[in-house]
Every structure is written in C-alpha cells, then in structure tokens.
Protein backbone atom coordinates (compact mmCIF):
# COMPACT_ATOMS: atom_id res chain seq x y z
CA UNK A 1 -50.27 15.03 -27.20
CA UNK A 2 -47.42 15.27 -29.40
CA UNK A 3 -46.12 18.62 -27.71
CA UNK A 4 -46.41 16.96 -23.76
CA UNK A 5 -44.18 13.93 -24.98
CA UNK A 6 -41.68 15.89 -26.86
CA UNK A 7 -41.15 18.32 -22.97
CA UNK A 8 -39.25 15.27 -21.49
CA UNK A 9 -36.71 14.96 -24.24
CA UNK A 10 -35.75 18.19 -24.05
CA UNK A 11 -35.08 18.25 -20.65
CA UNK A 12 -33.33 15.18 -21.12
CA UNK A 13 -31.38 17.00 -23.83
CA UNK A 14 -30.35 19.98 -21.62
CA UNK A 15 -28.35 17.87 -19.40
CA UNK A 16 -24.43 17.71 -20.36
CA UNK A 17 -23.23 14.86 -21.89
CA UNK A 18 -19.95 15.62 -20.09
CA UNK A 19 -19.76 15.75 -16.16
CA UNK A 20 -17.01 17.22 -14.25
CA UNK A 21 -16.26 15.36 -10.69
CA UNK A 22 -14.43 17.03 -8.32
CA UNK A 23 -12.59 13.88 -6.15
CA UNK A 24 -11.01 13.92 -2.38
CA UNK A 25 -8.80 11.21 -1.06
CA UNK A 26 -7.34 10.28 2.48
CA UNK A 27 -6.03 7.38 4.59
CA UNK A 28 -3.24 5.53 4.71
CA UNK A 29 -0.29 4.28 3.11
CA UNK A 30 2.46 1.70 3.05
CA UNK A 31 6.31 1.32 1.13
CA UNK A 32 6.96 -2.13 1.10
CA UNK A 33 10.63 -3.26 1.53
CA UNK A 34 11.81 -6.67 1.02
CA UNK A 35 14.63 -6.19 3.57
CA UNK A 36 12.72 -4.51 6.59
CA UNK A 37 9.58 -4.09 7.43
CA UNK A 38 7.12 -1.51 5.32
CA UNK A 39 7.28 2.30 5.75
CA UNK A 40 3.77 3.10 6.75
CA UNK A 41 1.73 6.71 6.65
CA UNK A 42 -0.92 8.38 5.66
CA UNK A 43 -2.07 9.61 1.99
CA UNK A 44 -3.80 12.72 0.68
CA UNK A 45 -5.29 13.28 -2.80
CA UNK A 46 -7.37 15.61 -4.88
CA UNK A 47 -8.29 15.52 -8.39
CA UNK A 48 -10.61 16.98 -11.26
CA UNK A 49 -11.64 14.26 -13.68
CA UNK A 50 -13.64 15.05 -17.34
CA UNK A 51 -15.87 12.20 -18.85
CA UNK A 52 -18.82 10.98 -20.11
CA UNK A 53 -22.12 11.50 -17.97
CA UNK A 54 -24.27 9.01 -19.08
CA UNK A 55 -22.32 6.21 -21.27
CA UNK A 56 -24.93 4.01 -22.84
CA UNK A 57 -27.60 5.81 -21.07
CA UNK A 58 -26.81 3.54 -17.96
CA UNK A 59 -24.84 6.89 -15.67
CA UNK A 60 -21.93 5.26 -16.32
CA UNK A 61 -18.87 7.49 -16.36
CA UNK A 62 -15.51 6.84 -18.44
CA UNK A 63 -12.95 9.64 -18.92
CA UNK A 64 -9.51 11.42 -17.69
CA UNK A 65 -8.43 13.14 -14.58
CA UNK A 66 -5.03 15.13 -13.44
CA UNK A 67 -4.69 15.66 -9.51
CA UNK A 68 -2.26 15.31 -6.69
CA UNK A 69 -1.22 12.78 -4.57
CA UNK A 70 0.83 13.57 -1.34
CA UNK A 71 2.14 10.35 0.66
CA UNK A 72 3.77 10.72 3.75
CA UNK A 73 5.32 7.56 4.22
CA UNK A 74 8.90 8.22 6.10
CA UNK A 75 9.42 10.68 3.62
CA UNK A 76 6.96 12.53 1.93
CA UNK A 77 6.41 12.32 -2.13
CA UNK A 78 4.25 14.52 -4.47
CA UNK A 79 2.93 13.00 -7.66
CA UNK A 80 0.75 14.20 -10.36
CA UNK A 81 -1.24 11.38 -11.48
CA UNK A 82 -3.26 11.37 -14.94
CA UNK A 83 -5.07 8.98 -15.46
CA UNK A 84 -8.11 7.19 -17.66
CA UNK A 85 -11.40 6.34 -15.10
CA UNK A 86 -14.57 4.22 -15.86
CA UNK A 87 -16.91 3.99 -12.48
CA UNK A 88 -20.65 2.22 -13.00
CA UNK A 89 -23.29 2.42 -10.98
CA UNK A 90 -24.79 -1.20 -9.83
CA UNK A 91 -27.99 -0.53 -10.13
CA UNK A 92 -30.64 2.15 -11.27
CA UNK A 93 -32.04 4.75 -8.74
CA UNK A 94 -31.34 7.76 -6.50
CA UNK A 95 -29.19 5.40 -4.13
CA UNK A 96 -26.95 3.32 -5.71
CA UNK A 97 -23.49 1.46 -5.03
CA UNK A 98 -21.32 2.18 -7.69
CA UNK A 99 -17.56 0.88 -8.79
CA UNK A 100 -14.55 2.28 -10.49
CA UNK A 101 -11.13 1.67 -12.19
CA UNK A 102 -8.35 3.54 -12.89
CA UNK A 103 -5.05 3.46 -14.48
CA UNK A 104 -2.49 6.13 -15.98
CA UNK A 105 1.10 7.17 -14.88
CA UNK A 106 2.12 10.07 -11.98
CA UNK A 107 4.90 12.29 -12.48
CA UNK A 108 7.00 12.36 -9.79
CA UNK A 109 8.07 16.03 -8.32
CA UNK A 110 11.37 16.90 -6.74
CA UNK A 111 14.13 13.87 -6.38
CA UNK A 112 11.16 11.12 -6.53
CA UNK A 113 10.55 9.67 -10.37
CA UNK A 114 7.22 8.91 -11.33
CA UNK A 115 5.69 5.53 -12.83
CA UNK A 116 2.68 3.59 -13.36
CA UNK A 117 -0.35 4.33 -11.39
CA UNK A 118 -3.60 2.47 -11.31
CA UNK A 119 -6.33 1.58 -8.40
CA UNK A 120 -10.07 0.81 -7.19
CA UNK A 121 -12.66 1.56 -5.80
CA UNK A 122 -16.36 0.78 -4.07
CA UNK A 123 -18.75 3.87 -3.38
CA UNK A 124 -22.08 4.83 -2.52
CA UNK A 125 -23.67 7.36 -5.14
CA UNK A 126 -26.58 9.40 -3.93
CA UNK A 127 -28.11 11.11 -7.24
CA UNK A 128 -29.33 14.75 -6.14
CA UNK A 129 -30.88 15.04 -9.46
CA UNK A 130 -30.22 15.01 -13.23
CA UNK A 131 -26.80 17.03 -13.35
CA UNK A 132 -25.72 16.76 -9.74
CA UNK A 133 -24.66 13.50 -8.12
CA UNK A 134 -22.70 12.87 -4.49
CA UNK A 135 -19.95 9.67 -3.53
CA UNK A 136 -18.87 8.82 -0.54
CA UNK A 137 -16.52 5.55 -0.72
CA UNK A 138 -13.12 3.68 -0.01
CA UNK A 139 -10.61 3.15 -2.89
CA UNK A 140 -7.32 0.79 -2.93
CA UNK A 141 -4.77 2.00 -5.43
CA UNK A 142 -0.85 1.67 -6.04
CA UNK A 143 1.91 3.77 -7.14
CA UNK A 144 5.64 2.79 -8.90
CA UNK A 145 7.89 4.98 -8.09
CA UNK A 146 11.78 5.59 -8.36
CA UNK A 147 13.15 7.38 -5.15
CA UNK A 148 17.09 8.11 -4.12
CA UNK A 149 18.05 5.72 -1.13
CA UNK A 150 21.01 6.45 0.95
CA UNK A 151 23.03 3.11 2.25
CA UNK A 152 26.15 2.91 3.89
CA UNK A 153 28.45 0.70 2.68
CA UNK A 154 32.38 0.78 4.77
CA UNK A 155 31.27 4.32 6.21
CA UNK A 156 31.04 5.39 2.64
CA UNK A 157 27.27 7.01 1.49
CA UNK A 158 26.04 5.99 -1.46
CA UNK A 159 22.80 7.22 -3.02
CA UNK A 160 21.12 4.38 -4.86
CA UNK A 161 17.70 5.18 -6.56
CA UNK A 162 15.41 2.64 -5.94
CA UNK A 163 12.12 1.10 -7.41
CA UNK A 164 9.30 1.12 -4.49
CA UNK A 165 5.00 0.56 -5.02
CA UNK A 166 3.18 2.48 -2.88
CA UNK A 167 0.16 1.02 -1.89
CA UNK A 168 -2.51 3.40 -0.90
CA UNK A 169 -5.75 2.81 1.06
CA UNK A 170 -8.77 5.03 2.36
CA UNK A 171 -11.34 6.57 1.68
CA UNK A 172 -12.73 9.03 -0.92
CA UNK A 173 -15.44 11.80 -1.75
CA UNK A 174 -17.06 12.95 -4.68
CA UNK A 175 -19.54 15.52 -6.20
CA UNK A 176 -20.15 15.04 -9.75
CA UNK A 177 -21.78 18.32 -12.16
C-alpha cells in the first residue's frame, strides 16, 4: 500500500516547477494624437516568457519574458519588451478560461525611444497534460514611446521628439512546456 501511494508523487515530482511559454501576438493598433485623428495599423509580437508552473499548486503562472513587438502604425516601430507576467487559470480542469497581467518597459530600436509597457489579457487554456498546456486568446496592452516628429513651422523643418501610447489590440497564442 505504501509503495502504490508514494507512484503519484513522484510523477507529480517529475514535472518542472518552471514552464517555458512560447507566445504569438497579432491585430491591430492605434497612435493617438490629440490634434488629428489616431494613426491606426496593425501589430505583431512574439515572445519567450520563464516562470513558475504551478504557483500555489493552483497552475498559476508568474514570471519574466523578453520578445518583440513590431507596430505598423504610419510608421513602423520595433521594441523589445521585458516584462514581469502572472496569468491564472479560472477554474480547475483540462478546459479552462484563464487571465493575465503584464507590465515591464520596451526598448525602443532605431530613432524610436522606448518606455513603459504593460497590458491584458483573457484566454482559453486547453491542458494537453501535466507539462504541456495550449492558449488561444485576445490581449489589450499599451506602449509609451518617444518618436522624432517632423512639423513645419514658416517652411522651416523641425524635428520634435514626441511622447505617443500605443495602444495595441488582438489576439494571441500560446503553448506552454
């Protein structure tokens, strides 16, 4: 007896504490301008986030990811977002809605300066089995930036830089390990 109960904690045991998600992110985008009407575009993101597996033995995962984010909003600006993430599951079983957080900062690339980053989103979690989960969601998330803006002033040019928040919208994937 003692042998058959001790079999389940140690396949309990041979599953990671730490997961590794691999994240995919599309849809659209918008710059808002007080003066004129928003930019709008589309969005693009991947990233690789680290965490926790199983926080307080509830599948809820907290951690860190670095990725990309391309918007192509008028112009088009590359970030590299890192950020902290905590997504829960609603409820227990194999299907399972599941919500998540995230803040951090995204270096900008090229001309475009980088700035606080943060966002949300709702997702549908289908649990293949201990190690290997699937998402399939929308997320909501927003981006400060600093980017040069050229205005004419007397026929003279003038590059200002300029705070802007991108707001991005769409929807995402996941597969977690």
């Amino acid at each position: 007896e003692e042998v058959a109960a001790a079999a389940p904690e140690k396949e309990e045991e041979s599953v990671p504490k730490v997961a590794l998600r691999i994240c995919l992110t599309g849809g659209g985008s918008a710059v808002p301008d007080r003066h004129q009407q928003p930019t709008m575009g589309g969005n693009f993101g991947a990233e690789v986030q680290i965490g926790s597996r199983n926080l307080m033995n509830k599948r809820v995962f907290v951690g860190g990811s670095i990725g990309y984010s391309g918007i192509f909003a008028g112009q088009t600006y590359s970030l590299i977002p890192l950020k902290a993430i905590a997504s829960v599951p609603l409820t227990d079983g194999r299907h399972a809605p599941e919500v998540g957080m995230n803040i951090g900062y995204a270096f900008g690339t090229g001309p475009v300066r980088g700035g606080l980053t943060g966002g949300a989103e709702v997702s549908w979690r289908y649990q293949i089995n201990q190690k290997l989960a699937f998402l399939l969601g929308v997320h909501a998330r927003f981006t400060q930036v600093t980017i040069p803006v050229e205005e004419i002033v007397n026929t003279q040019i003038y590059i200002n830089n300029v705070g802007r928040t991108i707001v991005c919208f769409g929807l995402t994937s996941a597969i977690q390990f």
